[in-house]
C-alpha atoms as a PDB file:
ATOM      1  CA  UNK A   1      43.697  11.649 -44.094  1.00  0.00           C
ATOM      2  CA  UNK A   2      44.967  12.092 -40.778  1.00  0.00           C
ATOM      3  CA  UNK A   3      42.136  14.856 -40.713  1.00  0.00           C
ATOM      4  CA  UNK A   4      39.221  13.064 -41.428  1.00  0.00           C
ATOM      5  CA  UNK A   5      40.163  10.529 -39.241  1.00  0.00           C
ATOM      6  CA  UNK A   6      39.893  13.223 -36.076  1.00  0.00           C
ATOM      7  CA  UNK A   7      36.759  14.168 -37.666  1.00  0.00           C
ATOM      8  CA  UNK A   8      35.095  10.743 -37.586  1.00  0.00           C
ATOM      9  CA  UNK A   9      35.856  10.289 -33.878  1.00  0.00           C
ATOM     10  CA  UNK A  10      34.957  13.513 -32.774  1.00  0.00           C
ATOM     11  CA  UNK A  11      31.059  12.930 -34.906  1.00  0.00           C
ATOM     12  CA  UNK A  12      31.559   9.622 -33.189  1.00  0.00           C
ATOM     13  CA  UNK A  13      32.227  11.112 -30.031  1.00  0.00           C
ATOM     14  CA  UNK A  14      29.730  13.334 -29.895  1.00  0.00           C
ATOM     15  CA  UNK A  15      27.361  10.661 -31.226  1.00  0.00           C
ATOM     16  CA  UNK A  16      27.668   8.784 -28.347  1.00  0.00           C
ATOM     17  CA  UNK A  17      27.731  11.232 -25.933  1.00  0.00           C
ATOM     18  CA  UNK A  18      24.199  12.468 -27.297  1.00  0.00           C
ATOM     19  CA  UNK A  19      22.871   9.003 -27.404  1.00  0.00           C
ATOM     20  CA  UNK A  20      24.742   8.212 -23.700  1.00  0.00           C
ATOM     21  CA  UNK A  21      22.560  12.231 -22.456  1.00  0.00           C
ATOM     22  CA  UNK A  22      18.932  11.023 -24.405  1.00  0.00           C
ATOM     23  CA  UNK A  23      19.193   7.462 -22.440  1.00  0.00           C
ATOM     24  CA  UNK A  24      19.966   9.274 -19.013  1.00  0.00           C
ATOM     25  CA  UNK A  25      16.789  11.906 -19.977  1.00  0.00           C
ATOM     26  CA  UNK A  26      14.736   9.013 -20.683  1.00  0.00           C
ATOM     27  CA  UNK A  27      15.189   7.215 -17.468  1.00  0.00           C
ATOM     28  CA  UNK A  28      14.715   9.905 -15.281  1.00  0.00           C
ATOM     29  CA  UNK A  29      11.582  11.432 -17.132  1.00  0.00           C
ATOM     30  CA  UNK A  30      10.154   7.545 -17.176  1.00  0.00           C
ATOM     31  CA  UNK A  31      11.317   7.168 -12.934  1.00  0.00           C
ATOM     32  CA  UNK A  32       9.073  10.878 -12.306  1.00  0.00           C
ATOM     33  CA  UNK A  33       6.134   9.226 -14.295  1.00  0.00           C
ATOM     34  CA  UNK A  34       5.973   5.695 -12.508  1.00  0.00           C
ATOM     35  CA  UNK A  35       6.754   7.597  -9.002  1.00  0.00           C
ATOM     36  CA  UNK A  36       3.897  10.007  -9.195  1.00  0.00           C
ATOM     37  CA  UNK A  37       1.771   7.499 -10.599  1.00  0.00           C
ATOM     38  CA  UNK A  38       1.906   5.462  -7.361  1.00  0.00           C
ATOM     39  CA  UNK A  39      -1.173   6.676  -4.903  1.00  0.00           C
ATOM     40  CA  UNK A  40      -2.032   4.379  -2.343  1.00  0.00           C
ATOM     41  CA  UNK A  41      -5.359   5.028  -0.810  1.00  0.00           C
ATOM     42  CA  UNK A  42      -5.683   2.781   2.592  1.00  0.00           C
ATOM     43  CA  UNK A  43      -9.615   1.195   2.883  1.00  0.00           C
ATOM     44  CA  UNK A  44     -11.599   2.139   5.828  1.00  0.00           C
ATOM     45  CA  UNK A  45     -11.490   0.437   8.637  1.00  0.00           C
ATOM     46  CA  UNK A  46     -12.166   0.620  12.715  1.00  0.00           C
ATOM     47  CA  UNK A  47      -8.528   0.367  14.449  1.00  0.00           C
ATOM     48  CA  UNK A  48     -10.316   0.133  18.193  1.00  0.00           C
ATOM     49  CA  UNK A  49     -13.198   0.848  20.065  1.00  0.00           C
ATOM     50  CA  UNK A  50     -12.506   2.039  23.483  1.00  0.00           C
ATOM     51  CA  UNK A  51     -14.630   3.005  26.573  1.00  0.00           C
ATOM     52  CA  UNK A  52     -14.179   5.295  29.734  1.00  0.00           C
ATOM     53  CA  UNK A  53     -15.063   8.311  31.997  1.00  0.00           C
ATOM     54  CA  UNK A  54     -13.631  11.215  30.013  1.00  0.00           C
ATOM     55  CA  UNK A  55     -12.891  12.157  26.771  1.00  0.00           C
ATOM     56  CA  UNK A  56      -9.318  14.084  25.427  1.00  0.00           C
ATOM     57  CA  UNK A  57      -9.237  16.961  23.057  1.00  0.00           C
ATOM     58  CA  UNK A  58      -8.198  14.796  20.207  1.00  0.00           C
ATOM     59  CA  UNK A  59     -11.925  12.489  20.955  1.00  0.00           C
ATOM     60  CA  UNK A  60     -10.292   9.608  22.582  1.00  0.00           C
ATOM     61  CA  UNK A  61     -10.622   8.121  26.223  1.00  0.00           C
ATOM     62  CA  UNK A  62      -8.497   9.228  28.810  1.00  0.00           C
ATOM     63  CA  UNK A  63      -8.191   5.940  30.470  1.00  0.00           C
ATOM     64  CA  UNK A  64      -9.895   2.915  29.564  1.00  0.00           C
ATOM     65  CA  UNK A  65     -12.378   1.460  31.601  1.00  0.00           C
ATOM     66  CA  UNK A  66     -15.285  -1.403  31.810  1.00  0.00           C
ATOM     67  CA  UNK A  67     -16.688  -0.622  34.895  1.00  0.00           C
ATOM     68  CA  UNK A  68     -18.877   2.887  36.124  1.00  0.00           C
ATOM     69  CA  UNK A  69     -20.623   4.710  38.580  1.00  0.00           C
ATOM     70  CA  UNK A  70     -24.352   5.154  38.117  1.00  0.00           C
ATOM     71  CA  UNK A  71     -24.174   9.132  37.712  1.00  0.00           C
ATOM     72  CA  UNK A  72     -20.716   8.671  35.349  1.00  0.00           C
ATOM     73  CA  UNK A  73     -20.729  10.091  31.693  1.00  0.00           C
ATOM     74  CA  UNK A  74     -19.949   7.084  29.737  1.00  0.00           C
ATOM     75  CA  UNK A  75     -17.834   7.956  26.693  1.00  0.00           C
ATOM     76  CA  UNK A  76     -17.072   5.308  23.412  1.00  0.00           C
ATOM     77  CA  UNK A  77     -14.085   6.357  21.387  1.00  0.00           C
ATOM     78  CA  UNK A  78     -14.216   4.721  18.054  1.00  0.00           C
ATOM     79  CA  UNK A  79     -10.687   5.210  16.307  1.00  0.00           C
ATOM     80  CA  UNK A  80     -10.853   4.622  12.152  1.00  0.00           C
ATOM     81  CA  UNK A  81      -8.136   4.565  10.008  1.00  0.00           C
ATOM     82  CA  UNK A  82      -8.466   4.891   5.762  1.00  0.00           C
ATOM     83  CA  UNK A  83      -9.886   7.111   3.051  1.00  0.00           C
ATOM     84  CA  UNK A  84     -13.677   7.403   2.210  1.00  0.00           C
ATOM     85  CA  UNK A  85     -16.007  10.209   0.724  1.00  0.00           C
ATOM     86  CA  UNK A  86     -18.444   9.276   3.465  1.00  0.00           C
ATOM     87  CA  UNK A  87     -18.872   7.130   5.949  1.00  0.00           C
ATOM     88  CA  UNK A  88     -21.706   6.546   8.589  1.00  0.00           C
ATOM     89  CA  UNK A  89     -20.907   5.604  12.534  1.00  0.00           C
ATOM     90  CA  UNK A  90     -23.748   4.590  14.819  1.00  0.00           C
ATOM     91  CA  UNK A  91     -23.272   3.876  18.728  1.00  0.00           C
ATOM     92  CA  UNK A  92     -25.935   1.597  19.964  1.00  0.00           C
ATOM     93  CA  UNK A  93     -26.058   1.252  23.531  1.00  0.00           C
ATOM     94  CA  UNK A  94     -28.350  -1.162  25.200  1.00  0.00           C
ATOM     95  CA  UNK A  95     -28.646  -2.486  28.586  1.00  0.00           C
ATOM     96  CA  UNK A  96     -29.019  -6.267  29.838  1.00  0.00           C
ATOM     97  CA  UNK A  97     -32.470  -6.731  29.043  1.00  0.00           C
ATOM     98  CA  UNK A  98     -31.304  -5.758  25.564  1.00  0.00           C
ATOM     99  CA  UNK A  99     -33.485  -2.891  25.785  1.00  0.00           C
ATOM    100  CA  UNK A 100     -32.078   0.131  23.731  1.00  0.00           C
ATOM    101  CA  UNK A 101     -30.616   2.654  26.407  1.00  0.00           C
ATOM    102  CA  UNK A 102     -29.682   5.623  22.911  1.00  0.00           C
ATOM    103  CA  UNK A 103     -28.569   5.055  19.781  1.00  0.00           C
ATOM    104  CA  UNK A 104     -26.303   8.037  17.717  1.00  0.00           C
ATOM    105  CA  UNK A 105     -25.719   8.536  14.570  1.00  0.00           C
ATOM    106  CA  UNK A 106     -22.565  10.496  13.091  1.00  0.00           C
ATOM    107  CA  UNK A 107     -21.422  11.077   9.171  1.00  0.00           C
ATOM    108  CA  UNK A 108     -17.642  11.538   8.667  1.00  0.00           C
ATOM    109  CA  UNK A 109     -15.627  12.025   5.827  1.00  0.00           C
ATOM    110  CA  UNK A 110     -12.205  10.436   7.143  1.00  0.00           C
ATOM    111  CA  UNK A 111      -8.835  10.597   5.729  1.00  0.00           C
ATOM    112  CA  UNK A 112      -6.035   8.896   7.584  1.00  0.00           C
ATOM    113  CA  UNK A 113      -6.270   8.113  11.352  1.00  0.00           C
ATOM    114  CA  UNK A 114      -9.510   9.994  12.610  1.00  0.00           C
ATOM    115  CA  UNK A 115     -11.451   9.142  16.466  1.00  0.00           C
ATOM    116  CA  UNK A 116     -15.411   9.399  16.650  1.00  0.00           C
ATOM    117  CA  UNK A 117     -16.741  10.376  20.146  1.00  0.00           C
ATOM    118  CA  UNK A 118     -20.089   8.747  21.103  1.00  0.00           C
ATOM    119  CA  UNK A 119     -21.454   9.116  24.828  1.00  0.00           C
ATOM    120  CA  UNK A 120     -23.928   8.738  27.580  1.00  0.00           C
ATOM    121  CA  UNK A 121     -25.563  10.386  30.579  1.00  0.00           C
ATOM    122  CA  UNK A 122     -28.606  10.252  32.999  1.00  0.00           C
ATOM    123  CA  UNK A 123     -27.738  12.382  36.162  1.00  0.00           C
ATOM    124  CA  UNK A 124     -30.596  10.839  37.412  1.00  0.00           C
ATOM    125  CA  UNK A 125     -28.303   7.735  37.197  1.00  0.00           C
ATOM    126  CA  UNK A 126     -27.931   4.379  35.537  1.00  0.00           C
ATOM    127  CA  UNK A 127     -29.877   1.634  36.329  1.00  0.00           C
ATOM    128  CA  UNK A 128     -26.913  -1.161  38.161  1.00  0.00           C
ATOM    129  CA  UNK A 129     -26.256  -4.204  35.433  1.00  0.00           C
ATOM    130  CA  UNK A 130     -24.603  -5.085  32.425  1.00  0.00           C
ATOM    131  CA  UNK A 131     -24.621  -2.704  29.301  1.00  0.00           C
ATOM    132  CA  UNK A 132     -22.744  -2.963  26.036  1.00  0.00           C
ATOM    133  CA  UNK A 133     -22.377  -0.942  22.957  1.00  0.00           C
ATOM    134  CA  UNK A 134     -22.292  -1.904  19.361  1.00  0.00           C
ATOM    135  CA  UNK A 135     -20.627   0.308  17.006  1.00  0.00           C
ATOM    136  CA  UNK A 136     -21.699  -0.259  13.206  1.00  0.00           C
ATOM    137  CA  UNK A 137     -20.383   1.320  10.037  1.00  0.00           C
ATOM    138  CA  UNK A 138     -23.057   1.648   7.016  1.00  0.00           C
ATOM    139  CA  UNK A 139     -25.337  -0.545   8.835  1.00  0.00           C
ATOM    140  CA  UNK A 140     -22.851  -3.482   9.788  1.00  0.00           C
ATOM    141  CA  UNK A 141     -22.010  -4.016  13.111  1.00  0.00           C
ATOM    142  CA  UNK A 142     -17.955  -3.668  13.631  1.00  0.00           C
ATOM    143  CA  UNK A 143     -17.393  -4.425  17.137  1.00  0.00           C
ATOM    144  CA  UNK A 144     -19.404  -4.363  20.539  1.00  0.00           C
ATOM    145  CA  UNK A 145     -17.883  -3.931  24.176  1.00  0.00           C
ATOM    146  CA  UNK A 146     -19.198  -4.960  27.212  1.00  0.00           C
ATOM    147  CA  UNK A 147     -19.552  -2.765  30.472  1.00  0.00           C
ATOM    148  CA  UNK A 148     -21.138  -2.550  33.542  1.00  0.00           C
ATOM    149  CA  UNK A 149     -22.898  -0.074  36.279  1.00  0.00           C
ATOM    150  CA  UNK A 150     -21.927  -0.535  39.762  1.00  0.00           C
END
């Protein structure tokens, strides 16, 4: 008796133990599933739009600026941030009149934090006045900045 006894709480033991082990297996195989299920894709979007006289390696200004000489490069740094197969950037610049001075066009495919580099010259130099330009994404304006030729 005292035999069979043992052997019921050792199979009951064990039992439990192997039901204790297939719980444990379950949650972690069910925690790897819903963790590599979770992809967050961040939309597209324009962080900033700055201007200024020169341009870094990485496509954004140097130091910001609003104001130029007539002979000065003017450079637009258009920062994005987000995930798309294809997006398409146009710099339109225009002058006070609102007479088109260039207009650019660029395709990117961005993923993550990205800067477009858009710019103007005329070593002849710039008429003096106001100026701005518009950036637009697909066809929808995003953000204009003001400048000006001194």
């Amino acid at each position: 008796m005292a035999s069979t006894k043992r052997i019921y709480l050792l199979t009951a033991g064990l039992l439990g133990l192997a039901a204790l082990a297939g719980c444990k297996k379950k949650e972690a195989s069910t925690m790897g599933a819903d963790s590599s299920a979770v992809v967050t894709v961040a939309p597209f979007r324009v962080q900033q739009i700055d201007l200024g006289k020169a341009i870094m390696a990485d496509k954004r200004v140097a130091s910001s600026s609003d104001s130029f000489a007539r002979t000065d490069t003017i450079y637009a740094s258009v920062v994005t941030e987000g995930t798309a197969p294809s997006k398409t950037l146009v710099a339109r610049w225009t002058f006070q009149d609102g007479q088109v001075v260039k207009e650019d066009t660029l395709t990117i495919s961005p993923n993550g934090s990205a800067a477009t580099e858009f710019h103007i010259t005329k070593p002849t130099g710039w008429p003096v006045g106001k100026y701005k330009v518009e950036i637009l994404v697909d066809g929808a304006s995003v953000g204009t900045k003001d400048f000006e030729v001194k």
